[in-house]
PDB file of N, CA and C in Angstrom:
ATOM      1  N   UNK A   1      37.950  23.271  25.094  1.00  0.00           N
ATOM      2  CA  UNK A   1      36.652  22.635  25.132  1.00  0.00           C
ATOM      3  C   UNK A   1      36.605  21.725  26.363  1.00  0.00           C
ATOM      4  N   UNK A   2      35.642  21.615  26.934  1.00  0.00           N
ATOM      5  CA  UNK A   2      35.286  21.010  28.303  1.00  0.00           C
ATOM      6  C   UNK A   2      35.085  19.176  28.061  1.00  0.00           C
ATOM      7  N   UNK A   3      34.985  18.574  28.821  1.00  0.00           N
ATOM      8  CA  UNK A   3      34.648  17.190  28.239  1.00  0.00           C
ATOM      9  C   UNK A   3      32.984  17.133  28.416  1.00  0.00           C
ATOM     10  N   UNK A   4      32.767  18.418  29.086  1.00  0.00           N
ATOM     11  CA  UNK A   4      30.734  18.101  28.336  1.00  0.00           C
ATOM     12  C   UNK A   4      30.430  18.421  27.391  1.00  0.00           C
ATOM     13  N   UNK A   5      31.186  19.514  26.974  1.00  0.00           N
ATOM     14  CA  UNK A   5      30.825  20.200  25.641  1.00  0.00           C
ATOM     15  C   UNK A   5      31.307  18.954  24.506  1.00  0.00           C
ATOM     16  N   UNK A   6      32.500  18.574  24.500  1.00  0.00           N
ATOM     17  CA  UNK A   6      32.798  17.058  23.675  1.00  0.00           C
ATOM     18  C   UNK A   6      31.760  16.368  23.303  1.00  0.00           C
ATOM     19  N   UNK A   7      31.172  16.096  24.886  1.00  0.00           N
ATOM     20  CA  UNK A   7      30.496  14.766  25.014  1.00  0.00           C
ATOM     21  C   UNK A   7      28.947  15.343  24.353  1.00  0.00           C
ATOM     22  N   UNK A   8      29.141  16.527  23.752  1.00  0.00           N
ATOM     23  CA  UNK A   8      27.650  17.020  23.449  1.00  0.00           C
ATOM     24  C   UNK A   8      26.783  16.933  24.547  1.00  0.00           C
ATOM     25  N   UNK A   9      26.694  17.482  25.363  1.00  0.00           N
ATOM     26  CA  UNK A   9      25.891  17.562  26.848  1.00  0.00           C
ATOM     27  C   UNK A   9      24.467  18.803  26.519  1.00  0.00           C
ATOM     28  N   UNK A  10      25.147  19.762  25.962  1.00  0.00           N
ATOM     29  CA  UNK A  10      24.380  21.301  25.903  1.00  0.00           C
ATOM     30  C   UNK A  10      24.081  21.575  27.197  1.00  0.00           C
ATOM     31  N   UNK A  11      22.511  22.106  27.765  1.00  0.00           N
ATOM     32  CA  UNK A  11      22.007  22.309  28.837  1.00  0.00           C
ATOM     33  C   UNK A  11      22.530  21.537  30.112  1.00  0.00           C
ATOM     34  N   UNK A  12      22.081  19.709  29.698  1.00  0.00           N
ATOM     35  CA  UNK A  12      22.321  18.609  30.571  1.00  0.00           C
ATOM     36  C   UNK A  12      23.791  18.609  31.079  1.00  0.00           C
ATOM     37  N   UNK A  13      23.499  18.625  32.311  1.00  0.00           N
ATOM     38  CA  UNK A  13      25.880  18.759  32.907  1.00  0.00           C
ATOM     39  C   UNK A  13      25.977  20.110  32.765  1.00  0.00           C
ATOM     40  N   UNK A  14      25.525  20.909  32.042  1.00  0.00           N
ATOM     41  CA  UNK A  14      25.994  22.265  32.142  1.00  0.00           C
ATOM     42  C   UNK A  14      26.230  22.625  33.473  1.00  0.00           C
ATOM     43  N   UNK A  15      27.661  23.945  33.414  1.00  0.00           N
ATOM     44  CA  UNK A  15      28.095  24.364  34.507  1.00  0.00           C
ATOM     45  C   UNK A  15      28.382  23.459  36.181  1.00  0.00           C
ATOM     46  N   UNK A  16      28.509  22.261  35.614  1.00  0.00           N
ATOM     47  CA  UNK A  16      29.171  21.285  36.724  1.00  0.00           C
ATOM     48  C   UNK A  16      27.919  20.250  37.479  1.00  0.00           C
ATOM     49  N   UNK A  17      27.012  20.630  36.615  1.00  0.00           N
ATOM     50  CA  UNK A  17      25.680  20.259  37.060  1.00  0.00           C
ATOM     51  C   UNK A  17      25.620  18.745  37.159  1.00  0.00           C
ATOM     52  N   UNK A  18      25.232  18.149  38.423  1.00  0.00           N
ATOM     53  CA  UNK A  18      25.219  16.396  38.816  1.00  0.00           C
ATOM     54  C   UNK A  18      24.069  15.930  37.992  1.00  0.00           C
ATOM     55  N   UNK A  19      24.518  14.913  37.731  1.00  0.00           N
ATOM     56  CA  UNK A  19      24.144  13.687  37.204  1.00  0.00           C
ATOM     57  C   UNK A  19      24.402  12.593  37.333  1.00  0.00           C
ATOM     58  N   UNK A  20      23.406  11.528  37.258  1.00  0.00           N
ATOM     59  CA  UNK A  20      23.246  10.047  37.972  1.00  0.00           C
ATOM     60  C   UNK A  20      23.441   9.136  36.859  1.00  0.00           C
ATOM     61  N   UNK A  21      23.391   8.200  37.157  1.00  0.00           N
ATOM     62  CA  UNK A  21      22.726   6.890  35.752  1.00  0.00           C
ATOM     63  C   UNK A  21      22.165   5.824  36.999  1.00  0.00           C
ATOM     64  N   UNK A  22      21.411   5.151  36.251  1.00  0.00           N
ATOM     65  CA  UNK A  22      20.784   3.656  36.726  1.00  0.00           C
ATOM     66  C   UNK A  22      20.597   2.842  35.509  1.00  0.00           C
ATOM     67  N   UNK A  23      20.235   1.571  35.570  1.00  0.00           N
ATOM     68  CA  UNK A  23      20.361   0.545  35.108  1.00  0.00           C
ATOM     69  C   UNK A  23      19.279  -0.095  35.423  1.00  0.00           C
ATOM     70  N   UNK A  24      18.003  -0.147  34.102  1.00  0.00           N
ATOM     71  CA  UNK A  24      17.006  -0.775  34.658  1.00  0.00           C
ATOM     72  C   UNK A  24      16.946  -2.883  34.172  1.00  0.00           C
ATOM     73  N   UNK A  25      17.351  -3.603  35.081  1.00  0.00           N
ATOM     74  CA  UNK A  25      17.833  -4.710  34.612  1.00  0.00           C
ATOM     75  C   UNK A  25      16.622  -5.918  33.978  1.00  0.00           C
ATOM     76  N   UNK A  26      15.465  -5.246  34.020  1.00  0.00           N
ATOM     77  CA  UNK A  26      14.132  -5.861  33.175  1.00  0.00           C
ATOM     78  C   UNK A  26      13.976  -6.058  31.626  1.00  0.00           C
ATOM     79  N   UNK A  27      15.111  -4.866  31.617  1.00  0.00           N
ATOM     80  CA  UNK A  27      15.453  -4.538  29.701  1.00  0.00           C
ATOM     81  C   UNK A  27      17.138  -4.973  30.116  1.00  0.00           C
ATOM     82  N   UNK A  28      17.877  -5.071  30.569  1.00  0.00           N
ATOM     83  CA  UNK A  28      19.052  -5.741  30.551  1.00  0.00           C
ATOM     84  C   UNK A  28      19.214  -6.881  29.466  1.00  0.00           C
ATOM     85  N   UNK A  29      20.253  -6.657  28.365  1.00  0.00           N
ATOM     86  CA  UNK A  29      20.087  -7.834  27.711  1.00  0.00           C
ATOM     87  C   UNK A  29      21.846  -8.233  27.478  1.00  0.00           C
ATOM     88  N   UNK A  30      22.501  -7.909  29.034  1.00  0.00           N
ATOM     89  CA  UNK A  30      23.579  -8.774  29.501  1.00  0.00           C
ATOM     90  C   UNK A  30      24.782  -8.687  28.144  1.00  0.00           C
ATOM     91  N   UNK A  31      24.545  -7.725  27.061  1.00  0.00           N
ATOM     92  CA  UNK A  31      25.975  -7.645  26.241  1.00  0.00           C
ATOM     93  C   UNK A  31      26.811  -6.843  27.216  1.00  0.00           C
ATOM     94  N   UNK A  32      26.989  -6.498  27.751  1.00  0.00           N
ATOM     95  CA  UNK A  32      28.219  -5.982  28.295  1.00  0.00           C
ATOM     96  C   UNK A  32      29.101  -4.524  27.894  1.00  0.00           C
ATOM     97  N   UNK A  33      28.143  -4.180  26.850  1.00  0.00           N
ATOM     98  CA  UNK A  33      28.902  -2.763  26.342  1.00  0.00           C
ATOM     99  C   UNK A  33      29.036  -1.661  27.431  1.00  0.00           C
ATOM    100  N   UNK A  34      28.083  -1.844  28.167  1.00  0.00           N
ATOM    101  CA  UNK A  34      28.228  -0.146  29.001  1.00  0.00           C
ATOM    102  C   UNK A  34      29.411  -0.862  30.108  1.00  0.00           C
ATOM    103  N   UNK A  35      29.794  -1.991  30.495  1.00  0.00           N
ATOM    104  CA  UNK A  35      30.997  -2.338  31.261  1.00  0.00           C
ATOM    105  C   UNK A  35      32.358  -1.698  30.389  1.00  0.00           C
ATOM    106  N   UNK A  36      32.076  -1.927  29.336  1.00  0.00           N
ATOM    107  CA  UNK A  36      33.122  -2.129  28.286  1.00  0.00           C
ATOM    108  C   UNK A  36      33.745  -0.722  28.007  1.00  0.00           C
ATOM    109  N   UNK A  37      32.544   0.117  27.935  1.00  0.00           N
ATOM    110  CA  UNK A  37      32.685   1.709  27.885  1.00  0.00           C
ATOM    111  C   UNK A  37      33.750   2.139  28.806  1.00  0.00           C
ATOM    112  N   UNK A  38      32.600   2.046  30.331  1.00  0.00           N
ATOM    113  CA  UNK A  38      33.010   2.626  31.305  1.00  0.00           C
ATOM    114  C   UNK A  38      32.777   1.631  33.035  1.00  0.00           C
ATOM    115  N   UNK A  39      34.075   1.134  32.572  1.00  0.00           N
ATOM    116  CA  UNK A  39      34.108  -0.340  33.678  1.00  0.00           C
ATOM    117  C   UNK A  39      33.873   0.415  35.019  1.00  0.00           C
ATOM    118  N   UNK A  40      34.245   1.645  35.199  1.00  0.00           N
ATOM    119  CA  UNK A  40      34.199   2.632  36.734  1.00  0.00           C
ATOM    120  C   UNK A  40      33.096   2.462  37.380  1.00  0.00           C
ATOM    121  N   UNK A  41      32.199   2.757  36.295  1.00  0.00           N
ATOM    122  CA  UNK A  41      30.728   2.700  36.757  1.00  0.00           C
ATOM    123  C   UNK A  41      29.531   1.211  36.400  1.00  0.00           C
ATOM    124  N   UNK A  42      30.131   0.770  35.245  1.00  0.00           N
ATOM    125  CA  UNK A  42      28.994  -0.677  34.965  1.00  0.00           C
ATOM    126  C   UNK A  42      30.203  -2.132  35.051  1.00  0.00           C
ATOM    127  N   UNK A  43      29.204  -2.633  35.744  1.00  0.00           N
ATOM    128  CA  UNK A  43      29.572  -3.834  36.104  1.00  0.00           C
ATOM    129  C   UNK A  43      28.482  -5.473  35.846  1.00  0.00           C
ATOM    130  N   UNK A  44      29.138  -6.009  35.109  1.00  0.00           N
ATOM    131  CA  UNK A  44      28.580  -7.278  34.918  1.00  0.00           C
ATOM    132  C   UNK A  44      28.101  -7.949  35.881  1.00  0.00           C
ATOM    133  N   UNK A  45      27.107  -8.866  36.572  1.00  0.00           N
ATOM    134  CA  UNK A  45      27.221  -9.509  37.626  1.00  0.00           C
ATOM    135  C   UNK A  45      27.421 -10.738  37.361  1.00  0.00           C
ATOM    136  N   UNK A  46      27.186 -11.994  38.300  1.00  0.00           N
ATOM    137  CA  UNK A  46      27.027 -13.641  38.380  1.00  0.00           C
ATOM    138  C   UNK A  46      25.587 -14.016  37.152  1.00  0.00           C
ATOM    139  N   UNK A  47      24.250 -13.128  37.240  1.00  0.00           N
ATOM    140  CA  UNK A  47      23.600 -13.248  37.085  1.00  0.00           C
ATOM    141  C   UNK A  47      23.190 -12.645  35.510  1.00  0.00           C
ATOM    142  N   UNK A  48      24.460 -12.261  34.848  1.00  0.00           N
ATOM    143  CA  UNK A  48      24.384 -11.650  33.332  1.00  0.00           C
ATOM    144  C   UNK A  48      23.893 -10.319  32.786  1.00  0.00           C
ATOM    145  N   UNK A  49      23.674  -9.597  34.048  1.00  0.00           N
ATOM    146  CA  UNK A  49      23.351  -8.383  34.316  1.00  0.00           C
ATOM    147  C   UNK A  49      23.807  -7.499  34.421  1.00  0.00           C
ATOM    148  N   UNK A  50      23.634  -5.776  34.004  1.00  0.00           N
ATOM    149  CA  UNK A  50      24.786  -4.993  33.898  1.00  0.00           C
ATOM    150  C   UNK A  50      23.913  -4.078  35.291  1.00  0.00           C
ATOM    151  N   UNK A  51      25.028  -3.392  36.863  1.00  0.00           N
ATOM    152  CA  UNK A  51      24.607  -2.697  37.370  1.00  0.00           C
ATOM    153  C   UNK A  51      25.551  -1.955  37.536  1.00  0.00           C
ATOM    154  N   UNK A  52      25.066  -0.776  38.310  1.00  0.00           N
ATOM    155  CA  UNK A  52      26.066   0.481  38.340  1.00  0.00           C
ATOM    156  C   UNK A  52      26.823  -0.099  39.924  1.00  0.00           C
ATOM    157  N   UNK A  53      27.611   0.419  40.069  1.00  0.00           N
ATOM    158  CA  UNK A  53      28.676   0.570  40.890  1.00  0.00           C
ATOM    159  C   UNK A  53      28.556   1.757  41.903  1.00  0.00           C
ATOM    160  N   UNK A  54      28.830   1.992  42.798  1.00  0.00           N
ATOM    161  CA  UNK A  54      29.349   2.934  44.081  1.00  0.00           C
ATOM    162  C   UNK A  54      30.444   3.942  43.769  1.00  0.00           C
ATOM    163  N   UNK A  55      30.668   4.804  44.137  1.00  0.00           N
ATOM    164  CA  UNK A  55      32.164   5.252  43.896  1.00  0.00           C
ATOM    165  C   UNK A  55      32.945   4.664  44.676  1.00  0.00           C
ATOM    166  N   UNK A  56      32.672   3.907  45.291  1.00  0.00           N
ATOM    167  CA  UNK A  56      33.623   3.196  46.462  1.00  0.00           C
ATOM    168  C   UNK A  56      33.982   1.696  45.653  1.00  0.00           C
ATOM    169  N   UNK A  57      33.456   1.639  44.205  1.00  0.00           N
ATOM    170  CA  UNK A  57      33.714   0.203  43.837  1.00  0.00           C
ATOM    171  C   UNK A  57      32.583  -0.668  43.972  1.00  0.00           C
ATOM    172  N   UNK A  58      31.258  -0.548  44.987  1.00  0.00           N
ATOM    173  CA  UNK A  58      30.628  -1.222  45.267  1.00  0.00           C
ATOM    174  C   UNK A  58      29.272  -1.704  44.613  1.00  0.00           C
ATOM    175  N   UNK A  59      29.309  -2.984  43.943  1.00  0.00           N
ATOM    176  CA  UNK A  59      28.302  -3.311  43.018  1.00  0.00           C
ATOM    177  C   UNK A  59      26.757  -3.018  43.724  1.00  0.00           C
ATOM    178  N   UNK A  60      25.606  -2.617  42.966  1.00  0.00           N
ATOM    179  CA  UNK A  60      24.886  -1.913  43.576  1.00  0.00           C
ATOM    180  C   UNK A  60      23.541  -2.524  43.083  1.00  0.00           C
ATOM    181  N   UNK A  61      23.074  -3.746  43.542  1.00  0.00           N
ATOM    182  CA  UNK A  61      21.884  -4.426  42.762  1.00  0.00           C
ATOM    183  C   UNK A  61      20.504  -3.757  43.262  1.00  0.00           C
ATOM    184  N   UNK A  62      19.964  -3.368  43.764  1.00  0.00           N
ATOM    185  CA  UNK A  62      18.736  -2.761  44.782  1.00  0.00           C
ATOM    186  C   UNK A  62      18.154  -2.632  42.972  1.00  0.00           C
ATOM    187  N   UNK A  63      17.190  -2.550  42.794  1.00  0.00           N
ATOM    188  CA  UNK A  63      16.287  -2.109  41.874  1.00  0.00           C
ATOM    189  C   UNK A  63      16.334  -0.754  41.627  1.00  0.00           C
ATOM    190  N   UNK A  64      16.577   0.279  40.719  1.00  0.00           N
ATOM    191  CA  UNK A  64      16.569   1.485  40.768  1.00  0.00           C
ATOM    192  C   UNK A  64      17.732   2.150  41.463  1.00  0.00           C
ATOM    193  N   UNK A  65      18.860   1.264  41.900  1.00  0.00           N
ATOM    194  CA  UNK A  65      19.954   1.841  42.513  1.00  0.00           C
ATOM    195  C   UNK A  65      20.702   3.341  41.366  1.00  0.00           C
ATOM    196  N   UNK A  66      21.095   4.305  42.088  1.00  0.00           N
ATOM    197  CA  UNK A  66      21.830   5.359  41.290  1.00  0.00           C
ATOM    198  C   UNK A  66      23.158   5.705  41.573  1.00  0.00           C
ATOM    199  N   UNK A  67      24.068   5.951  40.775  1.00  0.00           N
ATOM    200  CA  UNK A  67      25.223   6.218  41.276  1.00  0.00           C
ATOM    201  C   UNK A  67      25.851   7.587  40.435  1.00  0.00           C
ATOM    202  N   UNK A  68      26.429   8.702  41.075  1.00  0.00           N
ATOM    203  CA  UNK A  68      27.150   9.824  40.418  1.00  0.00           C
ATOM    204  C   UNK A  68      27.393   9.477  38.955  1.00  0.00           C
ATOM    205  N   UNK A  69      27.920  10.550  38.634  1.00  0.00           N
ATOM    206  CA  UNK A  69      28.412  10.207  36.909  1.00  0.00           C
ATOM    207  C   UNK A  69      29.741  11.533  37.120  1.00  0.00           C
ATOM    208  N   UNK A  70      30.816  10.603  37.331  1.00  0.00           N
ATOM    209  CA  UNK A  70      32.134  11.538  37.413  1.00  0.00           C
ATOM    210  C   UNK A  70      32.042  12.070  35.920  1.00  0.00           C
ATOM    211  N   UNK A  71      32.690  13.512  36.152  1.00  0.00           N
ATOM    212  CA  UNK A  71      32.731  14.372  34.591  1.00  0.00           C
ATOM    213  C   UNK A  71      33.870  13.816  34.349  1.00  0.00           C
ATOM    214  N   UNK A  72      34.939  13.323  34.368  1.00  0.00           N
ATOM    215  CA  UNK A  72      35.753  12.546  33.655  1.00  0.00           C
ATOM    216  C   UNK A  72      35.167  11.263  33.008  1.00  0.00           C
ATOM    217  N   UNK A  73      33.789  10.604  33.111  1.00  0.00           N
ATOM    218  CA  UNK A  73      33.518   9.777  32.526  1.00  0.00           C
ATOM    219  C   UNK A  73      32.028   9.710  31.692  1.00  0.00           C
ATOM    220  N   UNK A  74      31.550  11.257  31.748  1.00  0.00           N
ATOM    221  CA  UNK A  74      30.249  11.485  31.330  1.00  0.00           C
ATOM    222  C   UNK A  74      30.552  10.960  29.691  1.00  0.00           C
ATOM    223  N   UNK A  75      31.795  11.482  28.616  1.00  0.00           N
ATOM    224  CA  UNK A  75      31.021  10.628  27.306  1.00  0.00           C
ATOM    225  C   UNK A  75      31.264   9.223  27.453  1.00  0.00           C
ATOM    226  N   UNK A  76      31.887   8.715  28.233  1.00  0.00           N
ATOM    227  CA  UNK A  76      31.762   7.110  28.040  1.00  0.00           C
ATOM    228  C   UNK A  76      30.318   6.565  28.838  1.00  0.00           C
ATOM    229  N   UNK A  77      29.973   6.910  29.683  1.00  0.00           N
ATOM    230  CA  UNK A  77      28.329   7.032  30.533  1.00  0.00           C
ATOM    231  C   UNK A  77      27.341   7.649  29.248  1.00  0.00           C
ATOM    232  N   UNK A  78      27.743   8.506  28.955  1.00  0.00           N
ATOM    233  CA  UNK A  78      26.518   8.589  27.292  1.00  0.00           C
ATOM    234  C   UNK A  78      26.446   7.948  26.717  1.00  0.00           C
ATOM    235  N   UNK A  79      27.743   7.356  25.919  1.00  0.00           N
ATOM    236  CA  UNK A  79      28.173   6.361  25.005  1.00  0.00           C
ATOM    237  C   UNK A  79      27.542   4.979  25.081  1.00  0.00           C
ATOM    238  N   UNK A  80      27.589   4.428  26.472  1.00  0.00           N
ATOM    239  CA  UNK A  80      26.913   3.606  26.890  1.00  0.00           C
ATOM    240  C   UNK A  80      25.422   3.422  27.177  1.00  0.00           C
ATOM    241  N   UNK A  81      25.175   4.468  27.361  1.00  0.00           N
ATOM    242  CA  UNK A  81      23.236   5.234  27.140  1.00  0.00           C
ATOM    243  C   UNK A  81      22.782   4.699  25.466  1.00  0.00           C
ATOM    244  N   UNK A  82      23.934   5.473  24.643  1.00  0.00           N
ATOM    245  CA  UNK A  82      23.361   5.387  23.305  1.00  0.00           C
ATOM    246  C   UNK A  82      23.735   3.907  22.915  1.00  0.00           C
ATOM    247  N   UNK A  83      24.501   3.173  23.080  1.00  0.00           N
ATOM    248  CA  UNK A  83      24.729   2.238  22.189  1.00  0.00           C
ATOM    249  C   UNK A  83      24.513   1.078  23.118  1.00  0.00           C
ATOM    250  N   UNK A  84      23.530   0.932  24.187  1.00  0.00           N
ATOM    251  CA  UNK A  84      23.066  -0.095  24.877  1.00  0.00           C
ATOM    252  C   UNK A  84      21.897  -0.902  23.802  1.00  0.00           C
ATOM    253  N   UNK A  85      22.159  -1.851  23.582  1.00  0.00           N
ATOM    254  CA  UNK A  85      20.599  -2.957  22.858  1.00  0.00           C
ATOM    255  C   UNK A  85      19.499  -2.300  23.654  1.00  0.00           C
ATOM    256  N   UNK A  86      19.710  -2.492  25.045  1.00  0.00           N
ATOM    257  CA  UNK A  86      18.164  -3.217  25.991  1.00  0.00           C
ATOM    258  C   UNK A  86      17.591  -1.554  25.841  1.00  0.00           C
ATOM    259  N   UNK A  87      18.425  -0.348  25.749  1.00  0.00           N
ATOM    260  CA  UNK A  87      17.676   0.797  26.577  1.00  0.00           C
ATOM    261  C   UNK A  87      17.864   0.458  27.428  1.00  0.00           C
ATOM    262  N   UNK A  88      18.524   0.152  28.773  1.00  0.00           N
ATOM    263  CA  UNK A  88      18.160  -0.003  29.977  1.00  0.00           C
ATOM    264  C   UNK A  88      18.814   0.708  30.759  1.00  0.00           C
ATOM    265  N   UNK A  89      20.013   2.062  30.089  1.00  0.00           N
ATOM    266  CA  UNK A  89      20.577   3.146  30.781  1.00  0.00           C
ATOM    267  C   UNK A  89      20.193   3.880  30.912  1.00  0.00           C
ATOM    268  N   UNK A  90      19.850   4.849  32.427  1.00  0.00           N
ATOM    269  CA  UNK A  90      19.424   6.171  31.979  1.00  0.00           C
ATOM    270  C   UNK A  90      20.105   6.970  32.828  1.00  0.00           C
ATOM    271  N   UNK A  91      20.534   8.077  32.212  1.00  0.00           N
ATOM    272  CA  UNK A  91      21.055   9.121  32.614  1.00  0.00           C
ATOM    273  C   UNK A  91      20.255  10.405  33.194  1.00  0.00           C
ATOM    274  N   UNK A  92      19.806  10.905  34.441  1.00  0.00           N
ATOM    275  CA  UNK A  92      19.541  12.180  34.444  1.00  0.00           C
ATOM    276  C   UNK A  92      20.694  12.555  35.092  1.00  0.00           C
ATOM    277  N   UNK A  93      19.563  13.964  35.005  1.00  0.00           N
ATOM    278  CA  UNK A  93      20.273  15.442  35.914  1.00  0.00           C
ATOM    279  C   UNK A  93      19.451  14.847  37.951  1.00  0.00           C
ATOM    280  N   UNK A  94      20.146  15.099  38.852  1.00  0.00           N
ATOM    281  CA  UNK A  94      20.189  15.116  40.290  1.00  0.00           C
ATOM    282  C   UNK A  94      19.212  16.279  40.513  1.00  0.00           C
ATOM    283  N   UNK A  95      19.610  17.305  39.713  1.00  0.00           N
ATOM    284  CA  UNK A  95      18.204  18.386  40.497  1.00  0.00           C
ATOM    285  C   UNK A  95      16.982  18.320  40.303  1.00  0.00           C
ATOM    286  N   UNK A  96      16.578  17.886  38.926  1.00  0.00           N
ATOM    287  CA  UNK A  96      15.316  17.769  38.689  1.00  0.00           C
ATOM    288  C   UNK A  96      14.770  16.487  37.848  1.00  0.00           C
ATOM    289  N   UNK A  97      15.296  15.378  37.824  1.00  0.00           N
ATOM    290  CA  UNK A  97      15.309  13.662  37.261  1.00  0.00           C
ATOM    291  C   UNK A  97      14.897  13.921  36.048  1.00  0.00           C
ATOM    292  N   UNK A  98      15.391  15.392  35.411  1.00  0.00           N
ATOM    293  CA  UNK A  98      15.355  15.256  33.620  1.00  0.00           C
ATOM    294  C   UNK A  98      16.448  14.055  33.254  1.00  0.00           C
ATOM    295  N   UNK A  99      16.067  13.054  32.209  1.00  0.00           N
ATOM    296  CA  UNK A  99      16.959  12.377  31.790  1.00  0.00           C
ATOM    297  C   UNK A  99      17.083  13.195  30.755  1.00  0.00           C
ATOM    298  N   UNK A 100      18.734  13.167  30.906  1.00  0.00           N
ATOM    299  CA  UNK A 100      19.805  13.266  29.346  1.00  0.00           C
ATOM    300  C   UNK A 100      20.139  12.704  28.251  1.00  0.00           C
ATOM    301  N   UNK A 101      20.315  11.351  29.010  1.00  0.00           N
ATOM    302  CA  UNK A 101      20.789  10.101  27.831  1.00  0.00           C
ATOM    303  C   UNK A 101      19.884   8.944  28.492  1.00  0.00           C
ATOM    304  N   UNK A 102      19.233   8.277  27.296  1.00  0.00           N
ATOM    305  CA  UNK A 102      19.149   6.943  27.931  1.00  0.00           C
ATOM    306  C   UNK A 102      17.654   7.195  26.563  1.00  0.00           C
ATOM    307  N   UNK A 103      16.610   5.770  27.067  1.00  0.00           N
ATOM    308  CA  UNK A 103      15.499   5.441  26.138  1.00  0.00           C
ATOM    309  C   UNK A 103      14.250   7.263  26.533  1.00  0.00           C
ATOM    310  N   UNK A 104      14.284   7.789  27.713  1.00  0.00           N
ATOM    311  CA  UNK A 104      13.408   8.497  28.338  1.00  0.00           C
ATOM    312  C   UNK A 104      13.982  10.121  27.591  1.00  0.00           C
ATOM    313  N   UNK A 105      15.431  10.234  27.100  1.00  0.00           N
ATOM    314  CA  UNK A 105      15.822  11.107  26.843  1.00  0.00           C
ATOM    315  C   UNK A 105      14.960  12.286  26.270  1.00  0.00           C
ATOM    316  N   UNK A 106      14.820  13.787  25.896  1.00  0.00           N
ATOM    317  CA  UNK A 106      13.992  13.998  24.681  1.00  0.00           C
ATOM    318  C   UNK A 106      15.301  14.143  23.616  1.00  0.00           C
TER     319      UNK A 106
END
């Protein structure tokens, strides 16, 4: 079994297919779970806020900033979609900005 198929992906990620997340920080309500998940990608700031990260490490505040979603970390990036308070994760697909996980999901 693949770690999308695990992560219950179906269609979404299928066949190696990219995917993003962002962090909309208006619904941010600063618990810290999606750090907690998957520290690679969410990061706490000064300001009590959770944003995504760079693959280079680099905290990424811009409004609407997006960053990859390594397939080694897509169920902890879901995980963190589903069990965020604010809604304020969202996950699409790169080819066509279907979200997967997050409040926009279907």
């Amino acid at each position: 079994m693949t770690v999308q198929q695990e992560a219950g992906v179906g269609e979404a990620g299928a066949d190696g297919e990219a995917l993003e997340v962002w962090i909309d920080q208006d619904l941010c309500t600063g618990d810290g779970i999606c750090a907690q998940y998957a520290p690679e990608v969410f990061e706490l700031d000064i300001d009590g806020l959770a944003y995504v990260k760079s693959p280079g490490d680099e905290l990424l505040q811009t409004p609407g900033a997006t960053t990859p979603v390594p397939l080694t970390l897509l169920r902890d990036v879901a995980d963190s979609a589903k069990e965020c308070p604010g809604d304020c994760i969202h996950v699409r697909r790169v080819s066509d900005s279907v979200e997967v996980y997050g409040p926009d999901a279907e």
